[in-house]
N, C-alpha and C. Protein backbone atom coordinates (compact mmCIF):
# COMPACT_ATOMS: atom_id res chain seq x y z
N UNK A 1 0.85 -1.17 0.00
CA UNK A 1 0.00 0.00 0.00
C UNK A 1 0.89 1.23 0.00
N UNK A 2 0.40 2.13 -0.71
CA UNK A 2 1.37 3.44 -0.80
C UNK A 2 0.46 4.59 -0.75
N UNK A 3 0.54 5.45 0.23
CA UNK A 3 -0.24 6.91 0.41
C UNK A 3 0.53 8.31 -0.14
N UNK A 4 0.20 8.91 -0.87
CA UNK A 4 0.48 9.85 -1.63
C UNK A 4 -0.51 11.15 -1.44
N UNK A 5 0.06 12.26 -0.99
CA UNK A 5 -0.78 13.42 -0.49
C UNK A 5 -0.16 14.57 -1.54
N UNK A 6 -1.17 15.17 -2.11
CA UNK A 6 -0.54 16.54 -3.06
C UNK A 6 -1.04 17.98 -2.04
N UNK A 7 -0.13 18.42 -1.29
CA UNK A 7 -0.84 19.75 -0.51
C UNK A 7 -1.29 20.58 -1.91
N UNK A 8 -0.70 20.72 -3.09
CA UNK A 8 -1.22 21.91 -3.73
C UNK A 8 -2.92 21.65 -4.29
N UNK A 9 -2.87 20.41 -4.40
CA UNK A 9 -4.30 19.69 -5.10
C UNK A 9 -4.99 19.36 -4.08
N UNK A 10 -4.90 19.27 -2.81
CA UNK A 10 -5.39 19.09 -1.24
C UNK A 10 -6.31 17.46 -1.79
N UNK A 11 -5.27 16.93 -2.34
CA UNK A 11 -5.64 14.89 -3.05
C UNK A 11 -5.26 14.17 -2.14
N UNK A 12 -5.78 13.24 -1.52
CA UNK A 12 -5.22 11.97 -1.18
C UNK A 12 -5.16 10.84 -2.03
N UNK A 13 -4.45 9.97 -2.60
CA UNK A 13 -4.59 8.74 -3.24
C UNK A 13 -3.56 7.59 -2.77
N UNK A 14 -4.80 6.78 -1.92
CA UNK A 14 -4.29 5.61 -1.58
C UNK A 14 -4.43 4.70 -2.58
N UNK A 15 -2.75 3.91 -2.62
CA UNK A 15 -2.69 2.48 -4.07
C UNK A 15 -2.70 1.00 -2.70
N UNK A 16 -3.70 0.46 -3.10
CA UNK A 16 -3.86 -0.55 -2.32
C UNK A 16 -3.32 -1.89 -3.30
N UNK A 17 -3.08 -1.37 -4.16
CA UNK A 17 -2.51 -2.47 -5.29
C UNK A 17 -1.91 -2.26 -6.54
N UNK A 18 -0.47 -3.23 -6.71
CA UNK A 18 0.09 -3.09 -7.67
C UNK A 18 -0.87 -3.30 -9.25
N UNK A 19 -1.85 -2.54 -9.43
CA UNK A 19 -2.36 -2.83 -10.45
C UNK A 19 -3.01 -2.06 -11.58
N UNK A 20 -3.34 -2.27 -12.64
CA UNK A 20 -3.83 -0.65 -13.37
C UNK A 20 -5.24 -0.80 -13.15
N UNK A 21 -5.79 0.48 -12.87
CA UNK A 21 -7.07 0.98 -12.43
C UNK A 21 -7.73 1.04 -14.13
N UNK A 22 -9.04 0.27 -14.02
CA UNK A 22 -9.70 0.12 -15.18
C UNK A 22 -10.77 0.97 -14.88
N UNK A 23 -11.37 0.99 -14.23
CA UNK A 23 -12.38 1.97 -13.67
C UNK A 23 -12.60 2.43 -12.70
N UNK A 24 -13.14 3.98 -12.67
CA UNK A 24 -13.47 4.77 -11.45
C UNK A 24 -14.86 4.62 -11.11
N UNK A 25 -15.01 4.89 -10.16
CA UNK A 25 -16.31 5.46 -9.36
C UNK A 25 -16.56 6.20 -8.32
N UNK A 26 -17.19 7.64 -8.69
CA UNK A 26 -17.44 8.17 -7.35
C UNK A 26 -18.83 7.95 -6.61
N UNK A 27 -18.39 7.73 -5.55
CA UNK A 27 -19.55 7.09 -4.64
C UNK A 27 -19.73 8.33 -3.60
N UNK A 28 -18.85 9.18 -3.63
CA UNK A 28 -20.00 10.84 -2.90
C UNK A 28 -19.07 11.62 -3.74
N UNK A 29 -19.06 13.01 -3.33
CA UNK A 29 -18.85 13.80 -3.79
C UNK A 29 -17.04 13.82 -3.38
N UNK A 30 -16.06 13.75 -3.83
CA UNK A 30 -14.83 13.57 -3.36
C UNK A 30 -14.39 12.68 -3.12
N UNK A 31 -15.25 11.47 -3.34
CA UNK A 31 -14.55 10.57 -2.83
C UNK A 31 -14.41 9.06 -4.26
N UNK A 32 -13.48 9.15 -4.62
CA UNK A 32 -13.52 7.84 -5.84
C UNK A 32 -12.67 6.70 -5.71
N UNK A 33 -13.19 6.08 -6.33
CA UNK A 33 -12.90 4.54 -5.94
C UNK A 33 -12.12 3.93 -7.47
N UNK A 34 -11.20 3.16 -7.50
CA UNK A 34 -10.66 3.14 -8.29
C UNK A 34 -10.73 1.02 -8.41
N UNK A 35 -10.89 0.66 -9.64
CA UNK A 35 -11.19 -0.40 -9.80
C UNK A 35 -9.99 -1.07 -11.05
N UNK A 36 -9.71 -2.46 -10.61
CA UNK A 36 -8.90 -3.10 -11.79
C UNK A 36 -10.19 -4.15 -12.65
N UNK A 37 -9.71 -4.62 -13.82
CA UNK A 37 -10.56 -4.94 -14.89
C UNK A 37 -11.66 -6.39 -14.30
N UNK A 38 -11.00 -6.70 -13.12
CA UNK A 38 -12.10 -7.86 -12.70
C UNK A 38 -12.78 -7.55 -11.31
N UNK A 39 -12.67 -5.89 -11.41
CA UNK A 39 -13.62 -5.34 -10.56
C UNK A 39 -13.25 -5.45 -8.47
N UNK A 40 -11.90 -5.51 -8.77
CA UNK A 40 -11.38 -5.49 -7.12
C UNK A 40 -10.79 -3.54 -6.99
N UNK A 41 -10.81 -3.50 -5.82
CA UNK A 41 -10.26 -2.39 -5.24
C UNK A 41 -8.73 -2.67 -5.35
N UNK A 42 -8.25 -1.42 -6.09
CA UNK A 42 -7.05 -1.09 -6.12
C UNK A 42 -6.57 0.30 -5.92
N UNK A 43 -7.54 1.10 -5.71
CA UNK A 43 -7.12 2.56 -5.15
C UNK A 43 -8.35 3.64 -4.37
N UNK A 44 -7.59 4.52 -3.70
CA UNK A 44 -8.48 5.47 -3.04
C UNK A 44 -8.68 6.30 -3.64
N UNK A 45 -8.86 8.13 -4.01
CA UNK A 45 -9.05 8.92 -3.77
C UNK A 45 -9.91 9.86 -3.41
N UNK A 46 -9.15 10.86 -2.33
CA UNK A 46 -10.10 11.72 -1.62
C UNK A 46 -9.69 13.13 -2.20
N UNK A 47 -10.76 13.84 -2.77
CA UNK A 47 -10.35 15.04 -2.92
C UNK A 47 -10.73 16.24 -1.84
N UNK A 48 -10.43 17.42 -1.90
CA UNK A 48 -10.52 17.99 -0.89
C UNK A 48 -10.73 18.19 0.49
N UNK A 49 -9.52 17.15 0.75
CA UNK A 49 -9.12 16.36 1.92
C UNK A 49 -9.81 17.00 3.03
N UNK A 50 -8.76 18.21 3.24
CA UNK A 50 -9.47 19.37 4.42
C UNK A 50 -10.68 19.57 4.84
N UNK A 51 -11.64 19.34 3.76
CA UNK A 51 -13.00 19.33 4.35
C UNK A 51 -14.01 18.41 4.00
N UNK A 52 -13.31 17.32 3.38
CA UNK A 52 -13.62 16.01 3.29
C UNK A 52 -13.41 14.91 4.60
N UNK A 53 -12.67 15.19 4.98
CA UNK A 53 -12.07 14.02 5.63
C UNK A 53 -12.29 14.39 7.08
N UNK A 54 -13.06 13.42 8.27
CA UNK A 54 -13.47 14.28 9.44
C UNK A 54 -11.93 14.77 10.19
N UNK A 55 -11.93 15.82 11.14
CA UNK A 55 -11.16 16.07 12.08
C UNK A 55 -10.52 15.31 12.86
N UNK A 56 -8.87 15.60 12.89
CA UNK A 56 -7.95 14.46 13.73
C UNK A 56 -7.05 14.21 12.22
N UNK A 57 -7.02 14.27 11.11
CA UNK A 57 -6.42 13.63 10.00
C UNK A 57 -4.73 14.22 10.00
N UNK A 58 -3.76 13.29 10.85
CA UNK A 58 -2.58 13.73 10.16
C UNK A 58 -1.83 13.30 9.51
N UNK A 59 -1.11 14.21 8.60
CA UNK A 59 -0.57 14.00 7.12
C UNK A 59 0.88 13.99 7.83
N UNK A 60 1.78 13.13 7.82
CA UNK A 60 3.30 13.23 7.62
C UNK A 60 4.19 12.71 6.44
N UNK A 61 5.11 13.46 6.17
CA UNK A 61 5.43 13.52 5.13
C UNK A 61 6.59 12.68 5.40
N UNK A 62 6.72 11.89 4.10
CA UNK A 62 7.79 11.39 4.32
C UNK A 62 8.86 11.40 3.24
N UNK A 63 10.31 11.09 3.96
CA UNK A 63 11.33 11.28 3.27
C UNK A 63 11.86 10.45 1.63
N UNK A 64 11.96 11.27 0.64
CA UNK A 64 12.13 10.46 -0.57
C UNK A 64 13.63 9.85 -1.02
């Protein structure tokens, strides 16, 4: 699993799998779901984290 945060795009996208995403779906408003071709979960994203995501959320960054 690999978490990836863009402060300028205020994105979260979690990869829950080494795999290519065949289809999306958003299931609310900010929030999409990312699908491989036999229909398993292979990714997160949250957009506009800050006021998406409830209170308590911390982001640390880590070293590349």
């Amino acid at each position: 699993m690999k978490i990836k945060y863009d402060h300028r795009a205020d994105a979260l996208y979690i990869n829950l799998a080494e795999a290519i995403s065949d289809a999306s779906e958003e299931v609310r408003p900010g929030l999409i779901l990312d699908f491989d071709k036999e229909g398993r979960l292979v990714g997160i994203e949250i957009l506009d984290v800050k006021n998406t995501v409830a209170p308590g959320l911390t982001i640390v960054e880590a070293a590349e």
